[in-house]
PDB file of N, CA and C in Angstrom:
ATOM      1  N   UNK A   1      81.825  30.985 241.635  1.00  0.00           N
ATOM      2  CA  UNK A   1      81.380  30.390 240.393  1.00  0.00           C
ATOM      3  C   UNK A   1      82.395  29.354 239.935  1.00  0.00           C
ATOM      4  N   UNK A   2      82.179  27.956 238.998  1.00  0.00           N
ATOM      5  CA  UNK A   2      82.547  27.461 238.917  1.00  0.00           C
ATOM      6  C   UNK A   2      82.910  27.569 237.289  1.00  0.00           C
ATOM      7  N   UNK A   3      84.091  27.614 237.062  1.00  0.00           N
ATOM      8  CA  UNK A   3      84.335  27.418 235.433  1.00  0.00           C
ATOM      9  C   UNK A   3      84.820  26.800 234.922  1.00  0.00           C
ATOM     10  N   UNK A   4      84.213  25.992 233.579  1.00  0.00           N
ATOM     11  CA  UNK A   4      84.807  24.585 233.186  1.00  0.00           C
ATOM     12  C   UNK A   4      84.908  24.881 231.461  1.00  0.00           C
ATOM     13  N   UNK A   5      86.323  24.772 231.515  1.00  0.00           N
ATOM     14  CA  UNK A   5      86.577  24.593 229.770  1.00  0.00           C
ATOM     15  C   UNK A   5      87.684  23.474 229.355  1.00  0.00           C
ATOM     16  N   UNK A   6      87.035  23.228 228.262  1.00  0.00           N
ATOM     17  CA  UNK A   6      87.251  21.917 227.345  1.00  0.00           C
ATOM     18  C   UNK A   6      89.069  22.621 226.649  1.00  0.00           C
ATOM     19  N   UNK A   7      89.558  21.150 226.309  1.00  0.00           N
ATOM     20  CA  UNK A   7      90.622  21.680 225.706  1.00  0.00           C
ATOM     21  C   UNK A   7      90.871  20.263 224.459  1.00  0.00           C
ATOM     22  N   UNK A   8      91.655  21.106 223.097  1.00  0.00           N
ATOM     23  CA  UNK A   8      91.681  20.260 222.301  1.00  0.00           C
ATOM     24  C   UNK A   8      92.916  20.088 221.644  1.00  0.00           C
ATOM     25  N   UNK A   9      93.167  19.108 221.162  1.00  0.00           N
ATOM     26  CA  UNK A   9      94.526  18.668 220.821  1.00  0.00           C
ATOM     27  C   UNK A   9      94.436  19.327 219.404  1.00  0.00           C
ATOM     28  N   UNK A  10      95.767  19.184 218.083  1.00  0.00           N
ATOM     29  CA  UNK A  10      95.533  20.050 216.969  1.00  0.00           C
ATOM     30  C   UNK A  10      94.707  19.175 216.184  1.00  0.00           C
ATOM     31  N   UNK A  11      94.143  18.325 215.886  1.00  0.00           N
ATOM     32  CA  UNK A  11      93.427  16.959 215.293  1.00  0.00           C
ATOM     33  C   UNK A  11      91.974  17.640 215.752  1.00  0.00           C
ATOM     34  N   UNK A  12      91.874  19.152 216.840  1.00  0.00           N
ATOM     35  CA  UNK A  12      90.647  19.148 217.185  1.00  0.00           C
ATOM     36  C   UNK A  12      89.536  18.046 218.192  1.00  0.00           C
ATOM     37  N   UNK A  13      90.332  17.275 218.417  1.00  0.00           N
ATOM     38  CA  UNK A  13      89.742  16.511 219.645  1.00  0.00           C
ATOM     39  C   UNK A  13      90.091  16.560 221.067  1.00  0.00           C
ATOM     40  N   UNK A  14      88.761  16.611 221.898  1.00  0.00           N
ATOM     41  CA  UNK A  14      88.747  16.851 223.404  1.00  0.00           C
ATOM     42  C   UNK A  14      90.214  16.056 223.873  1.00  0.00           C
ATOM     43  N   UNK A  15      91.027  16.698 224.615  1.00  0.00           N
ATOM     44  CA  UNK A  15      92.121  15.794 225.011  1.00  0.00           C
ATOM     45  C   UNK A  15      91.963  16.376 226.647  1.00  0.00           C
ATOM     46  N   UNK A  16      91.274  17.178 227.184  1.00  0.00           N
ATOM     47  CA  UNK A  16      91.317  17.424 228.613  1.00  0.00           C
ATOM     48  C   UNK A  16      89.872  18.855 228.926  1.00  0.00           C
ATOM     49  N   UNK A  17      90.360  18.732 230.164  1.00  0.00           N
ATOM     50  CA  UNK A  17      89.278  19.911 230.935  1.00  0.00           C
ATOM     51  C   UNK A  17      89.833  20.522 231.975  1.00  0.00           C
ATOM     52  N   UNK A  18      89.105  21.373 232.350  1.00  0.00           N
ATOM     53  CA  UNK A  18      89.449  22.318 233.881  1.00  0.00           C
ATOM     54  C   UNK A  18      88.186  22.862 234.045  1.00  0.00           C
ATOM     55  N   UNK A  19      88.155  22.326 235.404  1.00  0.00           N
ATOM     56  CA  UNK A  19      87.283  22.954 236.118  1.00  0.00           C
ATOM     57  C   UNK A  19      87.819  23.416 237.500  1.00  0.00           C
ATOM     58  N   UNK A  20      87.529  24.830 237.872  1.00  0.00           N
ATOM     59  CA  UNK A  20      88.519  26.213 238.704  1.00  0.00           C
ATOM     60  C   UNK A  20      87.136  26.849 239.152  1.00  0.00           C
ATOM     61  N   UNK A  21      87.113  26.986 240.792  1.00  0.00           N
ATOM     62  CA  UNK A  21      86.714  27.502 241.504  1.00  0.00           C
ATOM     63  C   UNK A  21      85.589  26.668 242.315  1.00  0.00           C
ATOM     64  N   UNK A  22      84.717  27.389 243.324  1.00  0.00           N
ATOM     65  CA  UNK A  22      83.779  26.516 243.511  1.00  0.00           C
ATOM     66  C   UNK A  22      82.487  27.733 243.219  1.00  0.00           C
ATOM     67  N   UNK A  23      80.973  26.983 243.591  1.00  0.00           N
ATOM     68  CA  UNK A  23      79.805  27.408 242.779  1.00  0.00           C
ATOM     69  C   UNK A  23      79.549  28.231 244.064  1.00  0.00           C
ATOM     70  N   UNK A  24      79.632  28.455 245.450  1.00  0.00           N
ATOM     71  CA  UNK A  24      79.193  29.036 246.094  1.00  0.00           C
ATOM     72  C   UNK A  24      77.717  29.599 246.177  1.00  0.00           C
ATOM     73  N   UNK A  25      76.727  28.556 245.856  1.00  0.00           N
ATOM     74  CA  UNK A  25      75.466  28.245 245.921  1.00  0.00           C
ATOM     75  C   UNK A  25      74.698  28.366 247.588  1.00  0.00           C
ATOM     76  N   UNK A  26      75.946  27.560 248.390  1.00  0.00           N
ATOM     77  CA  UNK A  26      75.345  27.164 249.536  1.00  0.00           C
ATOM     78  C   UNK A  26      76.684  27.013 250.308  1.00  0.00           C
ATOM     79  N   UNK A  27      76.533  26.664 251.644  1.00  0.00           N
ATOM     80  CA  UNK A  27      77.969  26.497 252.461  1.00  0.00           C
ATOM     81  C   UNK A  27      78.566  25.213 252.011  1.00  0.00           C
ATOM     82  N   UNK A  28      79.595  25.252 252.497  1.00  0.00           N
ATOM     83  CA  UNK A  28      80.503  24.218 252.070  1.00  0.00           C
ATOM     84  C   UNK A  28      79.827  22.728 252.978  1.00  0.00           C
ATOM     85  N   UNK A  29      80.089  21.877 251.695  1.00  0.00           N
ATOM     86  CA  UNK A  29      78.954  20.609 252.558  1.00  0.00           C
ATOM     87  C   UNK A  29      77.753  20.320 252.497  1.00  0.00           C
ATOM     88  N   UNK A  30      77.368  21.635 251.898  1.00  0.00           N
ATOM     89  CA  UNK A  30      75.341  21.490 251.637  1.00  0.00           C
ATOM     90  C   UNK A  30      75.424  22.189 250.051  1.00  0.00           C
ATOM     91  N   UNK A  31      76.744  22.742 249.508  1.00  0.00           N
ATOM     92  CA  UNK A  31      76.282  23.078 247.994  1.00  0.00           C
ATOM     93  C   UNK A  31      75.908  21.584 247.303  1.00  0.00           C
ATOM     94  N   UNK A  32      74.135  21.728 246.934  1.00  0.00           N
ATOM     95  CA  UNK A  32      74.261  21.130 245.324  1.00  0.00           C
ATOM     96  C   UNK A  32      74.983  21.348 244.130  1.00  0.00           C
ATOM     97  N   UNK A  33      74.925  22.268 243.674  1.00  0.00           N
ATOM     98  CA  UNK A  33      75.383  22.922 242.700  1.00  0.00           C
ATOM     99  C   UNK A  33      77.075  22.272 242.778  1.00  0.00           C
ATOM    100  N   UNK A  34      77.747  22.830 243.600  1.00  0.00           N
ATOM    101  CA  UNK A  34      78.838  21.850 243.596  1.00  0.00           C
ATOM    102  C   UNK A  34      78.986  20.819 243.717  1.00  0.00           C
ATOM    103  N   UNK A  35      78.203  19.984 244.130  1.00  0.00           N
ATOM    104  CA  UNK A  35      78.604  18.356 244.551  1.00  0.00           C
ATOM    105  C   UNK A  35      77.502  17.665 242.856  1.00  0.00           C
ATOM    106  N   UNK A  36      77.187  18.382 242.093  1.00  0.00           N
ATOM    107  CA  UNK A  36      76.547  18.175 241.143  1.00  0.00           C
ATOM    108  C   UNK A  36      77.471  18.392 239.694  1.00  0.00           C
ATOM    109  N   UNK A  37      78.388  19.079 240.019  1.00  0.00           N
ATOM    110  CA  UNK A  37      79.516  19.401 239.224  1.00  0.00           C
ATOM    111  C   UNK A  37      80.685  18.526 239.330  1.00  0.00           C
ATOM    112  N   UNK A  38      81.159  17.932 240.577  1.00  0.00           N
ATOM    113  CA  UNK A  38      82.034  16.866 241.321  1.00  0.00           C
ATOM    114  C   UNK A  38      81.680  15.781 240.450  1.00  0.00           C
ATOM    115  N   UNK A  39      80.657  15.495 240.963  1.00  0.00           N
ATOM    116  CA  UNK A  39      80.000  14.038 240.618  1.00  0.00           C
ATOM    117  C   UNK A  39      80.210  14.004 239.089  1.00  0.00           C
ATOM    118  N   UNK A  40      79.625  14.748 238.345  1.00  0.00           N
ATOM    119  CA  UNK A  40      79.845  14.513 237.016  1.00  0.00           C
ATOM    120  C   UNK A  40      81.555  15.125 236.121  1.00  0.00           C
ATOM    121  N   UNK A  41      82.437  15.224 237.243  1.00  0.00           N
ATOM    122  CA  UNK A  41      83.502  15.552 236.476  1.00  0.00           C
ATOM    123  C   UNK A  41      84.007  14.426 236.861  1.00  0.00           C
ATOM    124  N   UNK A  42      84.282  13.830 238.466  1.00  0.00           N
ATOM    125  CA  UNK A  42      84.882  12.596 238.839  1.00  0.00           C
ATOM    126  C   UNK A  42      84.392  11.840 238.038  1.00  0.00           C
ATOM    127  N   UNK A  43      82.997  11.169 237.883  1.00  0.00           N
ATOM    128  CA  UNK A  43      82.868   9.907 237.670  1.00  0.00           C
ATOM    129  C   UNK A  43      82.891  10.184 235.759  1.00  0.00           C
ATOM    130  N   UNK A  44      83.568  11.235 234.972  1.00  0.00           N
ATOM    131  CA  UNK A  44      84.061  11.193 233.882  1.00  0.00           C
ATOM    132  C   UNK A  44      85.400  11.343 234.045  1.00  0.00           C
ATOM    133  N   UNK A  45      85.787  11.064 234.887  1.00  0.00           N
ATOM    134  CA  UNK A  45      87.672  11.456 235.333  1.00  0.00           C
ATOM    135  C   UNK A  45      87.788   9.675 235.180  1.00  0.00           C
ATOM    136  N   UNK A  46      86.833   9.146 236.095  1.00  0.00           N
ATOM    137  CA  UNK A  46      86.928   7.925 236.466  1.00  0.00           C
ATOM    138  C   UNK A  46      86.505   7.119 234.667  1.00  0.00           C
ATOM    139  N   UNK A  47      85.371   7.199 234.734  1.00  0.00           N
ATOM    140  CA  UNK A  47      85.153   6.182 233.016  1.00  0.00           C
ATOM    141  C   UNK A  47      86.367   6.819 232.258  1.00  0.00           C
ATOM    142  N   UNK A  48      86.833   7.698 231.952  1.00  0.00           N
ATOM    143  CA  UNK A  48      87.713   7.624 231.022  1.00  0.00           C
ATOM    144  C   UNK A  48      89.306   6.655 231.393  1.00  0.00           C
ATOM    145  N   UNK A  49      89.377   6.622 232.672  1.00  0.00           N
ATOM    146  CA  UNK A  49      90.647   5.622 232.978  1.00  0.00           C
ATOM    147  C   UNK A  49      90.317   4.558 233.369  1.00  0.00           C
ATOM    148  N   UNK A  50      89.064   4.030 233.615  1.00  0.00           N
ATOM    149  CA  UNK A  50      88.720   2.785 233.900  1.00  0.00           C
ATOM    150  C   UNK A  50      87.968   2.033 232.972  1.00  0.00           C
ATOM    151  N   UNK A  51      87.119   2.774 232.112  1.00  0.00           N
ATOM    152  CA  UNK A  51      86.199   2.077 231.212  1.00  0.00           C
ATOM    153  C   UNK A  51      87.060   2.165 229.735  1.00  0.00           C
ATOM    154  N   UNK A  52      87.240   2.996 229.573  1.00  0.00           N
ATOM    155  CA  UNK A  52      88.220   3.299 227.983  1.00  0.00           C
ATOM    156  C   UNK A  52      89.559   3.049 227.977  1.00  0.00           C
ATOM    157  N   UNK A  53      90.472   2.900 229.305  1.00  0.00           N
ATOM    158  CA  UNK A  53      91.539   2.907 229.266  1.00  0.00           C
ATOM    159  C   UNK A  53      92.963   3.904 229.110  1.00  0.00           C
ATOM    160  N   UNK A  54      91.784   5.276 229.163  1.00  0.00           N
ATOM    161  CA  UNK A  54      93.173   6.356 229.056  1.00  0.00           C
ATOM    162  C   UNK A  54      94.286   6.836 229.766  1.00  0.00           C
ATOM    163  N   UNK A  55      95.114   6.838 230.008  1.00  0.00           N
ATOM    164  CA  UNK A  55      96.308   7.368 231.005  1.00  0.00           C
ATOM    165  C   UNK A  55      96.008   8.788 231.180  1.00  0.00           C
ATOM    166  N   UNK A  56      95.334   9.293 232.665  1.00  0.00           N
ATOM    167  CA  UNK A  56      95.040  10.768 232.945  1.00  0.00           C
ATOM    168  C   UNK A  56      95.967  11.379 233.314  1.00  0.00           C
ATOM    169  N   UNK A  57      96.479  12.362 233.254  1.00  0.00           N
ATOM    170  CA  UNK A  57      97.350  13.676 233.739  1.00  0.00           C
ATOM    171  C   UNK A  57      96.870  14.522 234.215  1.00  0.00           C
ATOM    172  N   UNK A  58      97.027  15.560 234.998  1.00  0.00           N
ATOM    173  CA  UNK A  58      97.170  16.578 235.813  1.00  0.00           C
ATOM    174  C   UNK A  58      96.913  17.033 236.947  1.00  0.00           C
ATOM    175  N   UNK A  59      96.346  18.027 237.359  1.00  0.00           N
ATOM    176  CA  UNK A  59      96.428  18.580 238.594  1.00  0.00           C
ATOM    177  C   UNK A  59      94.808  18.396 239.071  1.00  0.00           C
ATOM    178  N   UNK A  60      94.767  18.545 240.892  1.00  0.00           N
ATOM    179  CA  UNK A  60      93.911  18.379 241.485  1.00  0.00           C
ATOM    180  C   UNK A  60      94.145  19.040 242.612  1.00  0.00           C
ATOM    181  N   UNK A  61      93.057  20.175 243.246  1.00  0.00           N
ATOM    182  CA  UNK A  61      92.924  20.987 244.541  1.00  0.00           C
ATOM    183  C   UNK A  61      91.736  20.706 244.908  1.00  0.00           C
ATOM    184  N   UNK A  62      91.062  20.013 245.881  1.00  0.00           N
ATOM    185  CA  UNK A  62      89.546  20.212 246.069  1.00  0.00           C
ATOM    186  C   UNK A  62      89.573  21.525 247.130  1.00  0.00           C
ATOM    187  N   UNK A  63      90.428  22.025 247.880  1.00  0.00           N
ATOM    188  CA  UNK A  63      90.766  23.314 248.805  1.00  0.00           C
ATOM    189  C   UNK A  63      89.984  24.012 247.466  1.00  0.00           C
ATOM    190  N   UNK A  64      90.877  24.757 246.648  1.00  0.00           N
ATOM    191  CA  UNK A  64      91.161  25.639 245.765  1.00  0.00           C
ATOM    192  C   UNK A  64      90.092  25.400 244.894  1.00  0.00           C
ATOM    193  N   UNK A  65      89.554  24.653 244.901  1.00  0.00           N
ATOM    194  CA  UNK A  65      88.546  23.387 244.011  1.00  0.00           C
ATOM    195  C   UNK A  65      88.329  23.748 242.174  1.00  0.00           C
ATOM    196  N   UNK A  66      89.878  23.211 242.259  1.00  0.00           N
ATOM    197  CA  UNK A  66      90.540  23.178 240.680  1.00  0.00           C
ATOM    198  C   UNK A  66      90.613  21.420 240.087  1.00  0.00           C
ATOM    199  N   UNK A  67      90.510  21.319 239.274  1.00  0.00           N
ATOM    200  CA  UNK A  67      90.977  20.071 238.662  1.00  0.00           C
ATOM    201  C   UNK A  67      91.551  20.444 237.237  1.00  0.00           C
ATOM    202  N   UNK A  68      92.290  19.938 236.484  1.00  0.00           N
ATOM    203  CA  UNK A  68      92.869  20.368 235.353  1.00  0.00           C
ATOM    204  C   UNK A  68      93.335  18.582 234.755  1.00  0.00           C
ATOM    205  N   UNK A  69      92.460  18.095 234.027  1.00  0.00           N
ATOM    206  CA  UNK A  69      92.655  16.610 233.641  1.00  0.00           C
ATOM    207  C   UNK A  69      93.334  16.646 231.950  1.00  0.00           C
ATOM    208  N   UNK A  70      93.746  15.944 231.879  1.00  0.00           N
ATOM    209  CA  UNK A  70      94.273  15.793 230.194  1.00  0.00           C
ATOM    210  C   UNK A  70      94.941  14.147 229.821  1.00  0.00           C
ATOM    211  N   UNK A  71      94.673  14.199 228.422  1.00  0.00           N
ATOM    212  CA  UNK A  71      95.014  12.834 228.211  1.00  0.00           C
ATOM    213  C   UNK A  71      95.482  12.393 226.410  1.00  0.00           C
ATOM    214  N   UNK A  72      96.602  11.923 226.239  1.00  0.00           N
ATOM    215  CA  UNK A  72      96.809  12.215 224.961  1.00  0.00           C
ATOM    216  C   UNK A  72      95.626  10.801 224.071  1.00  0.00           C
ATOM    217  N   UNK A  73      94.828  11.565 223.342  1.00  0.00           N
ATOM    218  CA  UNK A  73      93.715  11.118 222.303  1.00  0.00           C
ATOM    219  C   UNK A  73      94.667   9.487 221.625  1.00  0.00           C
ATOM    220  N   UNK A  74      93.858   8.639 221.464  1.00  0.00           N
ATOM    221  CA  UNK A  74      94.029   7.353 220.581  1.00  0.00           C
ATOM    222  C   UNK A  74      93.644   7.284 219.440  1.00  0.00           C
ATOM    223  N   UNK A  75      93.613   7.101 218.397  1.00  0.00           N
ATOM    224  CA  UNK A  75      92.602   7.222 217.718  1.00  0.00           C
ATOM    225  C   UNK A  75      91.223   6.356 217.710  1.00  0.00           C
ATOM    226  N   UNK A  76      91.920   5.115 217.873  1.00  0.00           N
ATOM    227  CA  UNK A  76      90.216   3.934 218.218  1.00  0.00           C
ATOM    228  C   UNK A  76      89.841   4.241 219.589  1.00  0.00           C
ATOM    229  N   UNK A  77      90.014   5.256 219.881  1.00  0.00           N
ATOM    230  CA  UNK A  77      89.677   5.552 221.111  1.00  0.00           C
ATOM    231  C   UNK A  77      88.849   6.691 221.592  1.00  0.00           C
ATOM    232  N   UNK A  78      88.582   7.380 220.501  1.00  0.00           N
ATOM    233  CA  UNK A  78      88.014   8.917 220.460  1.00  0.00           C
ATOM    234  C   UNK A  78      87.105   8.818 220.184  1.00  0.00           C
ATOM    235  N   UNK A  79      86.084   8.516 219.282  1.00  0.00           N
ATOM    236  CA  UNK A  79      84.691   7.890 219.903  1.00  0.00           C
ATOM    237  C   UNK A  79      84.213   7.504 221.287  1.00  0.00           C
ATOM    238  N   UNK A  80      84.681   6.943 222.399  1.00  0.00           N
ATOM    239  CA  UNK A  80      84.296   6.616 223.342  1.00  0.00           C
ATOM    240  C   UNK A  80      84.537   7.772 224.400  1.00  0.00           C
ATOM    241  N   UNK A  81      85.679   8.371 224.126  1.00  0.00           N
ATOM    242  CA  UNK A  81      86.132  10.019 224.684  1.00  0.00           C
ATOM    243  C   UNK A  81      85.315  10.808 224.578  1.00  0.00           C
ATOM    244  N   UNK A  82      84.856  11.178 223.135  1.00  0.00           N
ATOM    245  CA  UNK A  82      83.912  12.599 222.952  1.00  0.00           C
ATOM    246  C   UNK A  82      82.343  11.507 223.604  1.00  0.00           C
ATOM    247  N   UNK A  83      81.885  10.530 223.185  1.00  0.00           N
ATOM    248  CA  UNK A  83      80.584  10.144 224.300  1.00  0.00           C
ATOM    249  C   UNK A  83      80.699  10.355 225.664  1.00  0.00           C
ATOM    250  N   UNK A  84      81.806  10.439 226.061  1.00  0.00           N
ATOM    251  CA  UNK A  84      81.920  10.472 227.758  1.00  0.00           C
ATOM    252  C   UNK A  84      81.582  11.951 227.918  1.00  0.00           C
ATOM    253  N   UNK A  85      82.641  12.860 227.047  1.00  0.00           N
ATOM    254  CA  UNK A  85      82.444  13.979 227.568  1.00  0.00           C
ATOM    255  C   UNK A  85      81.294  14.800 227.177  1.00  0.00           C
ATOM    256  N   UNK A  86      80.773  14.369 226.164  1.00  0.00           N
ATOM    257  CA  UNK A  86      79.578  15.063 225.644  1.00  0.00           C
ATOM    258  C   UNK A  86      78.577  14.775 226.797  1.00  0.00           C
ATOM    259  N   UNK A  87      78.866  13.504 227.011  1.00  0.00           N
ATOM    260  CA  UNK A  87      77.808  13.132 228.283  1.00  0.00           C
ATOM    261  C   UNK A  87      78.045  14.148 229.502  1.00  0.00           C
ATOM    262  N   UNK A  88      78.978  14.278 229.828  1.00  0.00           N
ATOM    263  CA  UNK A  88      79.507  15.220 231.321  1.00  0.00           C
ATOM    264  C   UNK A  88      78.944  16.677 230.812  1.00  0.00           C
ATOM    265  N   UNK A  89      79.273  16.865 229.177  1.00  0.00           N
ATOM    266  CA  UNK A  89      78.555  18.557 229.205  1.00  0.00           C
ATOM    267  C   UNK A  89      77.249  18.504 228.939  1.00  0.00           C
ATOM    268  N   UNK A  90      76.576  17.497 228.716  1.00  0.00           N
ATOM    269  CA  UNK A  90      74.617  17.607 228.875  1.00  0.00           C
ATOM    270  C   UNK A  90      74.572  18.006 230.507  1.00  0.00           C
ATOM    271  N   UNK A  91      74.899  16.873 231.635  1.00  0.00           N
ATOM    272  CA  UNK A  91      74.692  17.318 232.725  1.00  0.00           C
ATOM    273  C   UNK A  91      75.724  19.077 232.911  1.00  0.00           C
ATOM    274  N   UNK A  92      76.224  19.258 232.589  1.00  0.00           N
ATOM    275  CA  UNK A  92      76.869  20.326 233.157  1.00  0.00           C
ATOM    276  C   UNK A  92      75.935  21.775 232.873  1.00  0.00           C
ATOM    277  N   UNK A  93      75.639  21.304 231.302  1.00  0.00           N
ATOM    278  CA  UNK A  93      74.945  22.318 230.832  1.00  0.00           C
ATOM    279  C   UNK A  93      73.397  22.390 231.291  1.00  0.00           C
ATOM    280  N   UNK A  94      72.715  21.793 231.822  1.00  0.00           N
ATOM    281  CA  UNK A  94      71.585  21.341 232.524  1.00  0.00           C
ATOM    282  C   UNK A  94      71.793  22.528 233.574  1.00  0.00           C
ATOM    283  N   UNK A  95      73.026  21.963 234.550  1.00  0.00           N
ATOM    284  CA  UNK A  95      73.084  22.516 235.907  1.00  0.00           C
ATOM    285  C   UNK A  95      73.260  24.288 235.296  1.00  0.00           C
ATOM    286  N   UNK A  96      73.852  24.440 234.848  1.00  0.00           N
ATOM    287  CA  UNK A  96      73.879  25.846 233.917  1.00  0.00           C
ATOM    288  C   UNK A  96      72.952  26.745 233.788  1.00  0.00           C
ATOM    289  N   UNK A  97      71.871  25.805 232.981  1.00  0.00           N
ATOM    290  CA  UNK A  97      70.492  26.411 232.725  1.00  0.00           C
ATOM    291  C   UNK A  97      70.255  26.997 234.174  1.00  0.00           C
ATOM    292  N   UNK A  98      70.167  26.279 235.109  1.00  0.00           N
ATOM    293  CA  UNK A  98      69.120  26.035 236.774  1.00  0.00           C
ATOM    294  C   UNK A  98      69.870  26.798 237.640  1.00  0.00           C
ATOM    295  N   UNK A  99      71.254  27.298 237.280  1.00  0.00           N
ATOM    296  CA  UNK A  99      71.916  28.163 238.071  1.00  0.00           C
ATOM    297  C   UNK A  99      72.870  28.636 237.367  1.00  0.00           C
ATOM    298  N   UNK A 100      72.654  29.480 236.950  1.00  0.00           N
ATOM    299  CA  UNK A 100      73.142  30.123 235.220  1.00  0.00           C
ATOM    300  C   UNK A 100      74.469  31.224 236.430  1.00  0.00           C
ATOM    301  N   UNK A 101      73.979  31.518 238.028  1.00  0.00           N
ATOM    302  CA  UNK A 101      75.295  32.296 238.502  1.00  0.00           C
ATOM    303  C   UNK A 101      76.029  31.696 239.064  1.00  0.00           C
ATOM    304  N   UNK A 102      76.197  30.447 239.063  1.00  0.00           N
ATOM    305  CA  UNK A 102      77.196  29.097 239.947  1.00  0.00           C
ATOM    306  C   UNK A 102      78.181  28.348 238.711  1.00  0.00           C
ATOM    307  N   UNK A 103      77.504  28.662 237.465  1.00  0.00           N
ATOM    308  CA  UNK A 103      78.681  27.635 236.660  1.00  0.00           C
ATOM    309  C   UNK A 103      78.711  28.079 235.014  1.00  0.00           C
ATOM    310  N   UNK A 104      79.772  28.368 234.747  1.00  0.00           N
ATOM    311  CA  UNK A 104      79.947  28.332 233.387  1.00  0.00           C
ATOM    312  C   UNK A 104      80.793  28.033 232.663  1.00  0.00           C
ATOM    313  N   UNK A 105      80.472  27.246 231.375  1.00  0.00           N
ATOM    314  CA  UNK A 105      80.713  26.345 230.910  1.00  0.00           C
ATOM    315  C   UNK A 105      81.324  26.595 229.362  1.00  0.00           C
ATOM    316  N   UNK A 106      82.356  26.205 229.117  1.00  0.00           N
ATOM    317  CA  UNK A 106      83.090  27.068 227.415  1.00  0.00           C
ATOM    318  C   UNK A 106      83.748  25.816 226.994  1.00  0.00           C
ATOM    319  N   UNK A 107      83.250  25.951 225.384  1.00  0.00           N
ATOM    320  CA  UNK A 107      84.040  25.312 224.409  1.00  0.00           C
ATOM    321  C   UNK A 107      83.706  25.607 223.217  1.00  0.00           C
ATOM    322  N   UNK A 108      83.937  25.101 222.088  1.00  0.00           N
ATOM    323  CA  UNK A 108      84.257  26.000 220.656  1.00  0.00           C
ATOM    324  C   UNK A 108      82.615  25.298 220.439  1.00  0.00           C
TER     325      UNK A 108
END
């Protein structure tokens, strides 16, 4: 199973995520479920340092298939942060619904 939680700075705004383990849906190479979780954490790993401009931090295992991202909040900048990520938890929470034993998903 795959588990992904939000983390917040004391201002209460998203400043990072982790997502730890894999969904074990299918073999390695043919999981949807995982490469559906990838896709929408990378390419919000990616808009937040390429489209908004944030400086990312932390750790990355695709073995172990951990990621642990963080980024200290701007303020003219947090609007475009919480749209990204709100966007990444519609799809996440989608995949959730459709395989409620491959991924779960926490934040306040």
């Amino acid at each position: 199973m795959v588990r992904v939680s939000l983390k917040y700075d004391i201002d209460n705004w998203i400043n990072g995520f982790i997502f730890e383990g894999h969904a074990g849906y299918a073999e390695l190479g043919s999981d949807i479920v995982c490469a559906g979780i990838s896709v929408l954490s990378s390419t919000t790993s990616l808009a937040l340092e390429q489209l908004v401009g944030l400086k990312l931090e932390g750790q990355a295992d695709p073995i172990e298939g951990y990621l642990d991202c963080n980024w200290v909040n701007e303020p003219d900048k947090v609007a475009q942060v919480h749209l990204l990520v709100e966007s990444m938890l519609l799809g996440l929470k989608e995949i959730a619904k459709q395989y409620p034993k491959y991924l779960e998903v926490t934040w306040k």
